[in-house]
ModelCIF file with pLDDT and N, C-alpha, C, O atoms, coordinates in Angstrom:
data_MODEL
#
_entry.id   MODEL 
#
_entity.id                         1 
_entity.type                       polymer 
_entity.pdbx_number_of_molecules   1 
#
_entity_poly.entity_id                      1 
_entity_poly.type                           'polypeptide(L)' 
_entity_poly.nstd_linkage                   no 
_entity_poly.nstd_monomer                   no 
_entity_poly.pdbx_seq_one_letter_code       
;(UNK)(UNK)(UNK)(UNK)(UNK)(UNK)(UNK)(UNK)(UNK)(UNK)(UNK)(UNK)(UNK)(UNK)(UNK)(UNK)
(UNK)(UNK)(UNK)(UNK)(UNK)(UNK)(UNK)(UNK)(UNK)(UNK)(UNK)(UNK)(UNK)(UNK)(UNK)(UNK)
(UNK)(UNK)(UNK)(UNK)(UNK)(UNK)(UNK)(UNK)(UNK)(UNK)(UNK)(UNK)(UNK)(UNK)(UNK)
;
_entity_poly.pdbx_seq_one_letter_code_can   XXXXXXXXXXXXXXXXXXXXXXXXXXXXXXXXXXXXXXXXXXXXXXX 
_entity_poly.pdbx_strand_id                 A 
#
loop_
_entity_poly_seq.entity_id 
_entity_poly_seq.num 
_entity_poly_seq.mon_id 
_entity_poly_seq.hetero 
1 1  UNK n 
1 2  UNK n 
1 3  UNK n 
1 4  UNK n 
1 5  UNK n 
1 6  UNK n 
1 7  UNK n 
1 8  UNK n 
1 9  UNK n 
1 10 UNK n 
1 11 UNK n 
1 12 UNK n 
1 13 UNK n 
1 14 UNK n 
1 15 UNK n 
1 16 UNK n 
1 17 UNK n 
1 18 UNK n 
1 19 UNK n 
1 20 UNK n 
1 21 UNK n 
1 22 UNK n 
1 23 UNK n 
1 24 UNK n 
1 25 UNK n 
1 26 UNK n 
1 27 UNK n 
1 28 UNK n 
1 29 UNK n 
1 30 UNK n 
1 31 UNK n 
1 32 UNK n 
1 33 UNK n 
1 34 UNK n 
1 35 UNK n 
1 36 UNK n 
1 37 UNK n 
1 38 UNK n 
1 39 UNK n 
1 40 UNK n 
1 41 UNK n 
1 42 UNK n 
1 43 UNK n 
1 44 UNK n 
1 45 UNK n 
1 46 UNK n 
1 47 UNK n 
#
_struct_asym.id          A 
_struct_asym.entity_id   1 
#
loop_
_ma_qa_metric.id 
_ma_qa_metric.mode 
_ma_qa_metric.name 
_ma_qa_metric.software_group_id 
_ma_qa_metric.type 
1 global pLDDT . pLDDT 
2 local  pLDDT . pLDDT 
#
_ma_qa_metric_global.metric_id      1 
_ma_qa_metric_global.metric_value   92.89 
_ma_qa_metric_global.model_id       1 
_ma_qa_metric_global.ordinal_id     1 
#
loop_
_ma_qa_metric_local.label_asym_id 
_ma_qa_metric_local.label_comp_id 
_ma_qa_metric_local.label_seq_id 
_ma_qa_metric_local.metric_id 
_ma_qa_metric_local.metric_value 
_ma_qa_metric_local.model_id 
_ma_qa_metric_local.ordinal_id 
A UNK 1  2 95.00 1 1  
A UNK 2  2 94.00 1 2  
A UNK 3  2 95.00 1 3  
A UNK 4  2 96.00 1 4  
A UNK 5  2 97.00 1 5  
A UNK 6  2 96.00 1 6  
A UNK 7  2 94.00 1 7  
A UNK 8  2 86.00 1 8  
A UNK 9  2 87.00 1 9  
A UNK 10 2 89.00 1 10 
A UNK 11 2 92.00 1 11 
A UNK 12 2 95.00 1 12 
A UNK 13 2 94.00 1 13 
A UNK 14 2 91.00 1 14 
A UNK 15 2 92.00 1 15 
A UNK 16 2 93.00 1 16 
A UNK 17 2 93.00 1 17 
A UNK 18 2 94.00 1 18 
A UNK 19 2 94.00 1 19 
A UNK 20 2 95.00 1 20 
A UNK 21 2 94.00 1 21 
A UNK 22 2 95.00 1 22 
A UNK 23 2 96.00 1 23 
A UNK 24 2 94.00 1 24 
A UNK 25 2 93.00 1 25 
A UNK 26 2 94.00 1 26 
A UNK 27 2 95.00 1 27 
A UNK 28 2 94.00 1 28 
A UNK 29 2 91.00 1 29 
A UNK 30 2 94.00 1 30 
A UNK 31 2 94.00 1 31 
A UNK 32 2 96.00 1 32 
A UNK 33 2 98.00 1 33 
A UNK 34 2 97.00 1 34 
A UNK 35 2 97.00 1 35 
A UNK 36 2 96.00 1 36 
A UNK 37 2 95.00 1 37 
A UNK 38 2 95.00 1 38 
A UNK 39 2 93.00 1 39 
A UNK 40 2 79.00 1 40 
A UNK 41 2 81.00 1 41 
A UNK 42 2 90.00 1 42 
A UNK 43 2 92.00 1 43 
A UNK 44 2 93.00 1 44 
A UNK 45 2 92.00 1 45 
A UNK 46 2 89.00 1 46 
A UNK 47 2 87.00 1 47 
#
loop_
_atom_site.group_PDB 
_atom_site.id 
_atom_site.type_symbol 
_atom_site.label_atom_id 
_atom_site.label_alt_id 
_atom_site.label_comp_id 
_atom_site.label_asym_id 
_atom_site.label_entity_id 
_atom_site.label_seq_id 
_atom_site.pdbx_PDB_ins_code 
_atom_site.Cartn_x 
_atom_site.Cartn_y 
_atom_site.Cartn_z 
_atom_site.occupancy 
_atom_site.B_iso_or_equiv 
_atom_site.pdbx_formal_charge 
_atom_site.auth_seq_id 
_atom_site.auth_comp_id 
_atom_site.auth_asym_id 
_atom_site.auth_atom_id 
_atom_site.pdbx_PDB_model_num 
ATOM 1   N N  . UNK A 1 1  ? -39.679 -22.807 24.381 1.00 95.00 ? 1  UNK A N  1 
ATOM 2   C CA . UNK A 1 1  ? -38.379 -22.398 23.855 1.00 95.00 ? 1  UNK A CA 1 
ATOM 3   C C  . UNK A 1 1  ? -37.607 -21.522 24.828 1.00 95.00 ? 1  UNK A C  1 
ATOM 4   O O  . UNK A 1 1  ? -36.408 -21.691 25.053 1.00 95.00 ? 1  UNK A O  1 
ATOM 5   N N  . UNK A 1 2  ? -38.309 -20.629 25.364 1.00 94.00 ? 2  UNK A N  1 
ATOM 6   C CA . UNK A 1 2  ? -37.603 -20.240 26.859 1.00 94.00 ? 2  UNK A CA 1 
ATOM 7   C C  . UNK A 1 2  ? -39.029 -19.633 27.624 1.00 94.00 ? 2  UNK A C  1 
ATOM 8   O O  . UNK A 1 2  ? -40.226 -19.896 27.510 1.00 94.00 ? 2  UNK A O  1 
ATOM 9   N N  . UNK A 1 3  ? -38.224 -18.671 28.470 1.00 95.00 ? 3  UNK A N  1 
ATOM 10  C CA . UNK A 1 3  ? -39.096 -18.705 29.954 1.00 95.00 ? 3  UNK A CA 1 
ATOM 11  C C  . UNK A 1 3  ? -39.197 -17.135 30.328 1.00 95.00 ? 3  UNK A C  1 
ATOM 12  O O  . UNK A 1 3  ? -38.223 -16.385 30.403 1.00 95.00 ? 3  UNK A O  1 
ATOM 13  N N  . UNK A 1 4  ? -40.119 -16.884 30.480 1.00 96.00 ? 4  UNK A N  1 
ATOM 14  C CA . UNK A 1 4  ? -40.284 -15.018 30.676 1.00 96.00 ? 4  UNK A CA 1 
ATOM 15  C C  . UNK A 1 4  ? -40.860 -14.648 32.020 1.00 96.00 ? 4  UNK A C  1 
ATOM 16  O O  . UNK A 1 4  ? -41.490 -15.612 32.456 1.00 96.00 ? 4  UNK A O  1 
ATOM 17  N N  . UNK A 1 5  ? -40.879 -13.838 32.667 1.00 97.00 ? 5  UNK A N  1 
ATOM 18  C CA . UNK A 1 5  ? -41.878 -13.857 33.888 1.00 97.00 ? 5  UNK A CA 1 
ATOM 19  C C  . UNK A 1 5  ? -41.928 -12.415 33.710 1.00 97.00 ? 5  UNK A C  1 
ATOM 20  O O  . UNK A 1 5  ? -40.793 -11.951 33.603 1.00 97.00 ? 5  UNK A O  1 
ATOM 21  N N  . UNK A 1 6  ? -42.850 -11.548 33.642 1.00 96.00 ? 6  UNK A N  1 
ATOM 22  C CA . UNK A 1 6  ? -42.601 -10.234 33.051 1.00 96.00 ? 6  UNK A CA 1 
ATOM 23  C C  . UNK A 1 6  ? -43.384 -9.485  33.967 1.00 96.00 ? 6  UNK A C  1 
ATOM 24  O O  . UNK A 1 6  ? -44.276 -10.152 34.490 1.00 96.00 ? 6  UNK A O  1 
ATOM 25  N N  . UNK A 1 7  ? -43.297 -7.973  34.411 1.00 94.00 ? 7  UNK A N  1 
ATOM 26  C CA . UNK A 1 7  ? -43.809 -7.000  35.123 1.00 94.00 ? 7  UNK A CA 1 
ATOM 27  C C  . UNK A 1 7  ? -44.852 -5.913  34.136 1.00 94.00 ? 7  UNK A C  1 
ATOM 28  O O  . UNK A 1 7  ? -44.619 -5.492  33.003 1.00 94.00 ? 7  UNK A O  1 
ATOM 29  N N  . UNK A 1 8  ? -45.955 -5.671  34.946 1.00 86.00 ? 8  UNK A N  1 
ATOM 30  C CA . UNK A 1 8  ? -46.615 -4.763  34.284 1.00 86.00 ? 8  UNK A CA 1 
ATOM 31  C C  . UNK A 1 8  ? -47.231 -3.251  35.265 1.00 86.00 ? 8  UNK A C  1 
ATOM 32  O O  . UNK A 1 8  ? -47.748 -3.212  36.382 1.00 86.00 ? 8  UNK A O  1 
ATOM 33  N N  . UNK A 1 9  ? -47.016 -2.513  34.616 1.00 87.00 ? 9  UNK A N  1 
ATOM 34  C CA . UNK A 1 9  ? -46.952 -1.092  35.508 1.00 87.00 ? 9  UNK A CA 1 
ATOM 35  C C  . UNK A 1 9  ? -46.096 -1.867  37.320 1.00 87.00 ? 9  UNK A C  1 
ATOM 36  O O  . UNK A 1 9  ? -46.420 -1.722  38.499 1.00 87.00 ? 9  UNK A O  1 
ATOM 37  N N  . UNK A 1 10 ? -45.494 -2.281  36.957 1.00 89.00 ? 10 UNK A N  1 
ATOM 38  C CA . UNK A 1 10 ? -44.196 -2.331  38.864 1.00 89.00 ? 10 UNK A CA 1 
ATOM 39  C C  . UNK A 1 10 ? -45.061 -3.687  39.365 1.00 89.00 ? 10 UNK A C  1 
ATOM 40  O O  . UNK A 1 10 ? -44.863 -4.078  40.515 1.00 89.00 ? 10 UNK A O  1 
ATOM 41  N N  . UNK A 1 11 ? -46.175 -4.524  38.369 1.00 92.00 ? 11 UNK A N  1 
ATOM 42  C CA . UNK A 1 11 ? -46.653 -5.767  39.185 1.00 92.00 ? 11 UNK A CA 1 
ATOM 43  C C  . UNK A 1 11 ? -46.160 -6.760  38.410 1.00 92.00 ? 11 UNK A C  1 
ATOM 44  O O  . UNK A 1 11 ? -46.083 -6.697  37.183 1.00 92.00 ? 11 UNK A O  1 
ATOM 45  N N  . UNK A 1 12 ? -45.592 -8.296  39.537 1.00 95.00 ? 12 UNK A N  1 
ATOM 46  C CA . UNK A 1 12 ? -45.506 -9.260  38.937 1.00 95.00 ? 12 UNK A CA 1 
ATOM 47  C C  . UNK A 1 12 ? -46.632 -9.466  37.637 1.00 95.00 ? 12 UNK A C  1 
ATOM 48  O O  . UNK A 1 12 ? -47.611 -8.722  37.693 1.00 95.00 ? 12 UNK A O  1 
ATOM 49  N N  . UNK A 1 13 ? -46.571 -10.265 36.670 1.00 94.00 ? 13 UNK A N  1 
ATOM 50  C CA . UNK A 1 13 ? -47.804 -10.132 35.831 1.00 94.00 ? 13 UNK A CA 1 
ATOM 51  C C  . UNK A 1 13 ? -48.184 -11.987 35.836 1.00 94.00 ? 13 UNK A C  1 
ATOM 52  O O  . UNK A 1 13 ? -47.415 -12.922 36.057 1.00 94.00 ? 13 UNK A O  1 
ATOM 53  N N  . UNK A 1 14 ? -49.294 -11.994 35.583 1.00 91.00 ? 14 UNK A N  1 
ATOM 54  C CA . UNK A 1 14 ? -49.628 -13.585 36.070 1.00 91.00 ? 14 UNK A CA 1 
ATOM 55  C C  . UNK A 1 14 ? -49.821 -14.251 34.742 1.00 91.00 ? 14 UNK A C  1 
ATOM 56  O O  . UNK A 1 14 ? -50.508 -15.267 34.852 1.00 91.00 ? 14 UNK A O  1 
ATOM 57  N N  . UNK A 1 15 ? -49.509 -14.046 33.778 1.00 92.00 ? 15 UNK A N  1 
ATOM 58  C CA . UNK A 1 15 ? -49.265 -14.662 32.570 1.00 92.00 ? 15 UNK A CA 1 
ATOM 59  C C  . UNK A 1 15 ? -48.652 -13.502 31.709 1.00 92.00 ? 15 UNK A C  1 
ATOM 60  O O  . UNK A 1 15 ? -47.784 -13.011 32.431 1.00 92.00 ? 15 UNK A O  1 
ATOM 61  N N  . UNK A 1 16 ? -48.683 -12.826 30.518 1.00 93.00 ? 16 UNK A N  1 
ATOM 62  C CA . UNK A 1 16 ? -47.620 -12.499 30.034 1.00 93.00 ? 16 UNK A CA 1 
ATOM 63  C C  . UNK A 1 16 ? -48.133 -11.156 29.180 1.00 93.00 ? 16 UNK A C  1 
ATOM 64  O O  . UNK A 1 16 ? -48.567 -11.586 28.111 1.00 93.00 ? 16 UNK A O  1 
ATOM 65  N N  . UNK A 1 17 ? -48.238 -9.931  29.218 1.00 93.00 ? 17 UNK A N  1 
ATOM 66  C CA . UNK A 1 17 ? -48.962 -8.878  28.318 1.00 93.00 ? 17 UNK A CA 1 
ATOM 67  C C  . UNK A 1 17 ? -48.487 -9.242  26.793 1.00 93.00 ? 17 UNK A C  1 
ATOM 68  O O  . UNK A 1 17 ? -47.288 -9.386  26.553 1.00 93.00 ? 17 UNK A O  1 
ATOM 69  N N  . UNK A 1 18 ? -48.992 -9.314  26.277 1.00 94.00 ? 18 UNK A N  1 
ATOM 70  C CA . UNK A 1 18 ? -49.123 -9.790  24.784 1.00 94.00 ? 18 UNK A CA 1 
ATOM 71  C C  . UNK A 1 18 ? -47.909 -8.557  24.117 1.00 94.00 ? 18 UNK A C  1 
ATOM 72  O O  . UNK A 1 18 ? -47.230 -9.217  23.331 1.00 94.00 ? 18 UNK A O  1 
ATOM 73  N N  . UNK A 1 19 ? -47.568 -7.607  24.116 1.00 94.00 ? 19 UNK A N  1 
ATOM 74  C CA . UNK A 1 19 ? -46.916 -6.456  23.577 1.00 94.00 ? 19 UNK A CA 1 
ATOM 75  C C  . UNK A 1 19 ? -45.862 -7.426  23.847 1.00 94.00 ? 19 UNK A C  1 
ATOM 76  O O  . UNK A 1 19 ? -45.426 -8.170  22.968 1.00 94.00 ? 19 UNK A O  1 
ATOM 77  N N  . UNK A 1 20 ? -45.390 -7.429  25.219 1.00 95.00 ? 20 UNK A N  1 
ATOM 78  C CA . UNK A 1 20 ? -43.906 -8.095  26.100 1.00 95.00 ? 20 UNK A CA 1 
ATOM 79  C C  . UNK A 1 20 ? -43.952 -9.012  25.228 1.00 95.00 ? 20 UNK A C  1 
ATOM 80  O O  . UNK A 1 20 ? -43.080 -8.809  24.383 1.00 95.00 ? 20 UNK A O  1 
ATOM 81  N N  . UNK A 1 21 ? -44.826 -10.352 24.927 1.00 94.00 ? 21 UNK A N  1 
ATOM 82  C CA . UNK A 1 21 ? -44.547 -11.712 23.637 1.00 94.00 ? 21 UNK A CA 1 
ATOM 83  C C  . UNK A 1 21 ? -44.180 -11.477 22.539 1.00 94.00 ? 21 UNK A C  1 
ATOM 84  O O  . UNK A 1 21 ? -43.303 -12.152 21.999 1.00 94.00 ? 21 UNK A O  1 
ATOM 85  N N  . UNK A 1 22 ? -44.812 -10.389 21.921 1.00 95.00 ? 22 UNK A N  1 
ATOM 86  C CA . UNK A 1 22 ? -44.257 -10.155 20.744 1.00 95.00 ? 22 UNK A CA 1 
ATOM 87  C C  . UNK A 1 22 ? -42.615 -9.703  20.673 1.00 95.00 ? 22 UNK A C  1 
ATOM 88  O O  . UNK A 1 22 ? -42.011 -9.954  19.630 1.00 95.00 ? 22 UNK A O  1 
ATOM 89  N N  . UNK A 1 23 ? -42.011 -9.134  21.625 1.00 96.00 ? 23 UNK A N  1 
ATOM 90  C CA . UNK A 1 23 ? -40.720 -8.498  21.929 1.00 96.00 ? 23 UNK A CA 1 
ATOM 91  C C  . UNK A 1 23 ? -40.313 -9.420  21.995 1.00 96.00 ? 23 UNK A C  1 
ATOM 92  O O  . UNK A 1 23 ? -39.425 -9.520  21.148 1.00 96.00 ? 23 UNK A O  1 
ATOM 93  N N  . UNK A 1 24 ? -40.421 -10.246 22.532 1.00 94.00 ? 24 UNK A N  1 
ATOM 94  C CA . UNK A 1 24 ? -39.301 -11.509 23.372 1.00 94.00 ? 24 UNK A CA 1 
ATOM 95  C C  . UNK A 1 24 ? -39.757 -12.441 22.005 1.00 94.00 ? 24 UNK A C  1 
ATOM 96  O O  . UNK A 1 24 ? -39.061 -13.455 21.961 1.00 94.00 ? 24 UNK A O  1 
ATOM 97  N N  . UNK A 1 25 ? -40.651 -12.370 20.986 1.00 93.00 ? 25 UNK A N  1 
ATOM 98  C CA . UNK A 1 25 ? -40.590 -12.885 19.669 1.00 93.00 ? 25 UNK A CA 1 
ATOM 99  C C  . UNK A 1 25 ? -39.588 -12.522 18.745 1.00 93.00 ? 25 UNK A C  1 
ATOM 100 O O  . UNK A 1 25 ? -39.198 -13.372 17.945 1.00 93.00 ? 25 UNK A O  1 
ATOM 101 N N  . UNK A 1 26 ? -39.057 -11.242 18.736 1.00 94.00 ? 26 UNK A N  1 
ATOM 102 C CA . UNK A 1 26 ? -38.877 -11.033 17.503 1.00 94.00 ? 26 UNK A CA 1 
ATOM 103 C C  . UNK A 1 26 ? -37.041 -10.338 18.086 1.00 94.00 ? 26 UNK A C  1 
ATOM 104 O O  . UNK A 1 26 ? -36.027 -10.190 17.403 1.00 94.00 ? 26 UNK A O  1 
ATOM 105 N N  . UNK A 1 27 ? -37.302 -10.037 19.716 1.00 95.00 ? 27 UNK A N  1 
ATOM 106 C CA . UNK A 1 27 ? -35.614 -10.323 20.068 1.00 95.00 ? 27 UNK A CA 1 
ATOM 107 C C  . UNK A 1 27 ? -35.347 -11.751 20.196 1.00 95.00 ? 27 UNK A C  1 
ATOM 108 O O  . UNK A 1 27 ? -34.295 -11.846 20.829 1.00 95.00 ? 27 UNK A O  1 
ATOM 109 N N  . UNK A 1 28 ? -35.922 -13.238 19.814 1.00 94.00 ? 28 UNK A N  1 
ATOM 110 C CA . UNK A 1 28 ? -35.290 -14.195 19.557 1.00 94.00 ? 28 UNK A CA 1 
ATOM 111 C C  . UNK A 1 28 ? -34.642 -14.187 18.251 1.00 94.00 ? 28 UNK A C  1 
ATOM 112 O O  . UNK A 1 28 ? -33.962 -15.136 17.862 1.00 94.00 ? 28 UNK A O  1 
ATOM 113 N N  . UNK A 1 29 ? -34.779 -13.458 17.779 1.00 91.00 ? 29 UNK A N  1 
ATOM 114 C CA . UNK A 1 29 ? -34.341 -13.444 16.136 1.00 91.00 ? 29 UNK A CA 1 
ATOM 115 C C  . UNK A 1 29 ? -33.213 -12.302 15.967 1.00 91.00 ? 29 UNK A C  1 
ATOM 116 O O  . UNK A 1 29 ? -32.444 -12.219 15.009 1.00 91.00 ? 29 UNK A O  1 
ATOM 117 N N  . UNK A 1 30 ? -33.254 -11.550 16.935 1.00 94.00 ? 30 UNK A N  1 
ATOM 118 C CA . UNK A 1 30 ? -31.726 -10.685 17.149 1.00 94.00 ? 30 UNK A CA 1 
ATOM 119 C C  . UNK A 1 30 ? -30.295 -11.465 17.788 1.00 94.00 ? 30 UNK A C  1 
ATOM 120 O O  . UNK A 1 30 ? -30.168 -11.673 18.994 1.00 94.00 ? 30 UNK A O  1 
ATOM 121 N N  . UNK A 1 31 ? -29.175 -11.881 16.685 1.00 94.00 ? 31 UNK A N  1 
ATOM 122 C CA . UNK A 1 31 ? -28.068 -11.696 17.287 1.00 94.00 ? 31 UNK A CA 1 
ATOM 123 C C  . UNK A 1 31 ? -27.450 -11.327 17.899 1.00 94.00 ? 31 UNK A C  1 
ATOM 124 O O  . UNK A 1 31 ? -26.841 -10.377 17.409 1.00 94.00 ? 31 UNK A O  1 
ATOM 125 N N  . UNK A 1 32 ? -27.046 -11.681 19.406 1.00 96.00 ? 32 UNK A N  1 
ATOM 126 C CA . UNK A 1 32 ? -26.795 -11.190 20.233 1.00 96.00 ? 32 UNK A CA 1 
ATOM 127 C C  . UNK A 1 32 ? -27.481 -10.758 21.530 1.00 96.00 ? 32 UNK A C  1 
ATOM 128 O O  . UNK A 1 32 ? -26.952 -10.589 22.629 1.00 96.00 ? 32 UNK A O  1 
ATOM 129 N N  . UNK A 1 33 ? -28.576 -10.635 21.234 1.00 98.00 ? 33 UNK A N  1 
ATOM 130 C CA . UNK A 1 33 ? -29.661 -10.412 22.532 1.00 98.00 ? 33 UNK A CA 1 
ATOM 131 C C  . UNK A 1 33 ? -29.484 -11.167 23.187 1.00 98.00 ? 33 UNK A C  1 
ATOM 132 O O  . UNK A 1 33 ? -29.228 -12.324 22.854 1.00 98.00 ? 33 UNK A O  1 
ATOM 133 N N  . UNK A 1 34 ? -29.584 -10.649 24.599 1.00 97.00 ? 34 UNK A N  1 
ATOM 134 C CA . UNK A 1 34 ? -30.160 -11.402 25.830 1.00 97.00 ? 34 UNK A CA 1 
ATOM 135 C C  . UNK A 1 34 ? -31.243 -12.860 25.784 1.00 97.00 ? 34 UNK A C  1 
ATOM 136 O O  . UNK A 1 34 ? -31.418 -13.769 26.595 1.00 97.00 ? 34 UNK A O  1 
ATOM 137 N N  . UNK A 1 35 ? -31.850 -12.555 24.393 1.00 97.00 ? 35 UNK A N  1 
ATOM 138 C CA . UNK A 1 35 ? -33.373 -13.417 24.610 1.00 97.00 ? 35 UNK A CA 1 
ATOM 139 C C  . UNK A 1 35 ? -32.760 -14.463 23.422 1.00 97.00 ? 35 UNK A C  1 
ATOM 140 O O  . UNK A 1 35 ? -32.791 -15.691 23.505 1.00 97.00 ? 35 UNK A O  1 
ATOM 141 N N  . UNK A 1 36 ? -32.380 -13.938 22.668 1.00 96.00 ? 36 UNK A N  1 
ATOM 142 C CA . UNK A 1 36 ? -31.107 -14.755 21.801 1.00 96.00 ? 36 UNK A CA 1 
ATOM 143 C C  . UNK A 1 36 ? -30.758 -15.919 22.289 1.00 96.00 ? 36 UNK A C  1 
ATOM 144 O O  . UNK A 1 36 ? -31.214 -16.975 21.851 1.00 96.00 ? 36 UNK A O  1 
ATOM 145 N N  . UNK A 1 37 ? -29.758 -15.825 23.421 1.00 95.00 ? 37 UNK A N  1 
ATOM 146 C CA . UNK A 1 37 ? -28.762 -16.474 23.781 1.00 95.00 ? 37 UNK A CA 1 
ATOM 147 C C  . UNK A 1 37 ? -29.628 -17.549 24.423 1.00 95.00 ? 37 UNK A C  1 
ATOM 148 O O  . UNK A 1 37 ? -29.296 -18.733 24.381 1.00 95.00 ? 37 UNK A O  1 
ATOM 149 N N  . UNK A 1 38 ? -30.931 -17.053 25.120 1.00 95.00 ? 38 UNK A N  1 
ATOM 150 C CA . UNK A 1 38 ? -31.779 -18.072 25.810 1.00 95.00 ? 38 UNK A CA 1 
ATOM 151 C C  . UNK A 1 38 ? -32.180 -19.090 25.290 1.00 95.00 ? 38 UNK A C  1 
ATOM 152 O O  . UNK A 1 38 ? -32.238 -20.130 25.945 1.00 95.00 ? 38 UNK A O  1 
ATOM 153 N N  . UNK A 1 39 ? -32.659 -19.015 23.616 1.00 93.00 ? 39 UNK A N  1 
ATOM 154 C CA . UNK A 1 39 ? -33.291 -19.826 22.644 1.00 93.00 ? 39 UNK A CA 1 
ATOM 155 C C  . UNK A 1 39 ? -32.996 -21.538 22.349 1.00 93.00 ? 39 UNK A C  1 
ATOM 156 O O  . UNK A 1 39 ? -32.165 -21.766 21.470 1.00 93.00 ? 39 UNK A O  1 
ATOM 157 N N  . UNK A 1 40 ? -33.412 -22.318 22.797 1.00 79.00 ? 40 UNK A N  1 
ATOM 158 C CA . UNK A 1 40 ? -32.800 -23.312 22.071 1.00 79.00 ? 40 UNK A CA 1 
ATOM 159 C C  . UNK A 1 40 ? -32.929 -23.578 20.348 1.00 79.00 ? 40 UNK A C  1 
ATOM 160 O O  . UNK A 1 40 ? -34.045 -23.470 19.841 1.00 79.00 ? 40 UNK A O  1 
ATOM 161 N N  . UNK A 1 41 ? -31.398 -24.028 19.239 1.00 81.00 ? 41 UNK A N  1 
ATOM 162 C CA . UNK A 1 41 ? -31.616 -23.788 18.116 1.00 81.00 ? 41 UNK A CA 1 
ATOM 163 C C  . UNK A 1 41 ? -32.952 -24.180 17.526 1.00 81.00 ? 41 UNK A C  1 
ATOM 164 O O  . UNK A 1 41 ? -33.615 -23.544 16.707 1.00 81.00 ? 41 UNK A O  1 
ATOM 165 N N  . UNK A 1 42 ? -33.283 -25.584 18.210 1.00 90.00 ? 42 UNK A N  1 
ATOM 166 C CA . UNK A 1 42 ? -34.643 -26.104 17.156 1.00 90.00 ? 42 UNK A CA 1 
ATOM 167 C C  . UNK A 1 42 ? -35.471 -26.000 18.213 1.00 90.00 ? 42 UNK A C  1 
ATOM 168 O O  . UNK A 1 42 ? -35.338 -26.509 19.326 1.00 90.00 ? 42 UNK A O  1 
ATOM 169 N N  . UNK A 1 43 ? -37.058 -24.737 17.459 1.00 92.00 ? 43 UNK A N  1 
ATOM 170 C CA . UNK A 1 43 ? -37.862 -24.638 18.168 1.00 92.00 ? 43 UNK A CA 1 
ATOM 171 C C  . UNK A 1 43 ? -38.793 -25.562 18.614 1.00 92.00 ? 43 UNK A C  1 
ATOM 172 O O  . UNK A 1 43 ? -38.474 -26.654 18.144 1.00 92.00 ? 43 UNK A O  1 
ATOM 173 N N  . UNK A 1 44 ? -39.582 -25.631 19.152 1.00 93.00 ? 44 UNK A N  1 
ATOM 174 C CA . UNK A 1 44 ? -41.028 -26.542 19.935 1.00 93.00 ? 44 UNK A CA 1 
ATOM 175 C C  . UNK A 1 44 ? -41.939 -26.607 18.614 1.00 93.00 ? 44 UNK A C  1 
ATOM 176 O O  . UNK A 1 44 ? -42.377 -27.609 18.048 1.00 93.00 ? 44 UNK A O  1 
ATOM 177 N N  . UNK A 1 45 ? -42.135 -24.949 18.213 1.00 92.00 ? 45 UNK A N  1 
ATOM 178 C CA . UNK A 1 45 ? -43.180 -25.146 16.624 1.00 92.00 ? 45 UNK A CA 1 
ATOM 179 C C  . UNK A 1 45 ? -42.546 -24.308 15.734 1.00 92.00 ? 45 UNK A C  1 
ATOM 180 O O  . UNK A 1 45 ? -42.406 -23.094 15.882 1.00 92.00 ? 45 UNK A O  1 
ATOM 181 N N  . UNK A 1 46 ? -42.277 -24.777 15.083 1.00 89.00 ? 46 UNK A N  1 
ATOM 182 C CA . UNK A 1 46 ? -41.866 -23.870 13.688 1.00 89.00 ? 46 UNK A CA 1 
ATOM 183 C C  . UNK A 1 46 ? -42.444 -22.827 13.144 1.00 89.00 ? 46 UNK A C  1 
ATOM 184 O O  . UNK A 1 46 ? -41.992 -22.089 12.269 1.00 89.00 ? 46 UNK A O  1 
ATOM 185 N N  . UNK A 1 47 ? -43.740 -22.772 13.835 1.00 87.00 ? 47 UNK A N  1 
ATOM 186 C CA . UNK A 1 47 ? -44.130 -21.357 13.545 1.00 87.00 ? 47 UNK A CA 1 
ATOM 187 C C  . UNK A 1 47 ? -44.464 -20.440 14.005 1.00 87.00 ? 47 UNK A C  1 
ATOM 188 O O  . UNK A 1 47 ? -44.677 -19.444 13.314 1.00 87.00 ? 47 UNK A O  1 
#
């Protein structure tokens, strides 16, 4: 549904700290966000 590449303590991170997924979960569901706008409407899994 989109694409993250995320930093942990100042390092590239090589898959994704689980805290950062949940964020970029639940700012898909904020109007207006950055992570918002990224979303395509119909997800991959519905859940």
């Amino acid at each position: 549904d989109l694409l993250i590449r995320a930093l942990s303590v100042g390092q590239p991170h090589k898959a994704v700290p689980i805290t950062v997924a949940l964020s970029i979960a639940a700012a898909a569901r904020v109007p207006g966000s950055v992570v918002a706008a990224c979303v395509q409407q119909e997800l991959v899994d519905p859940a």
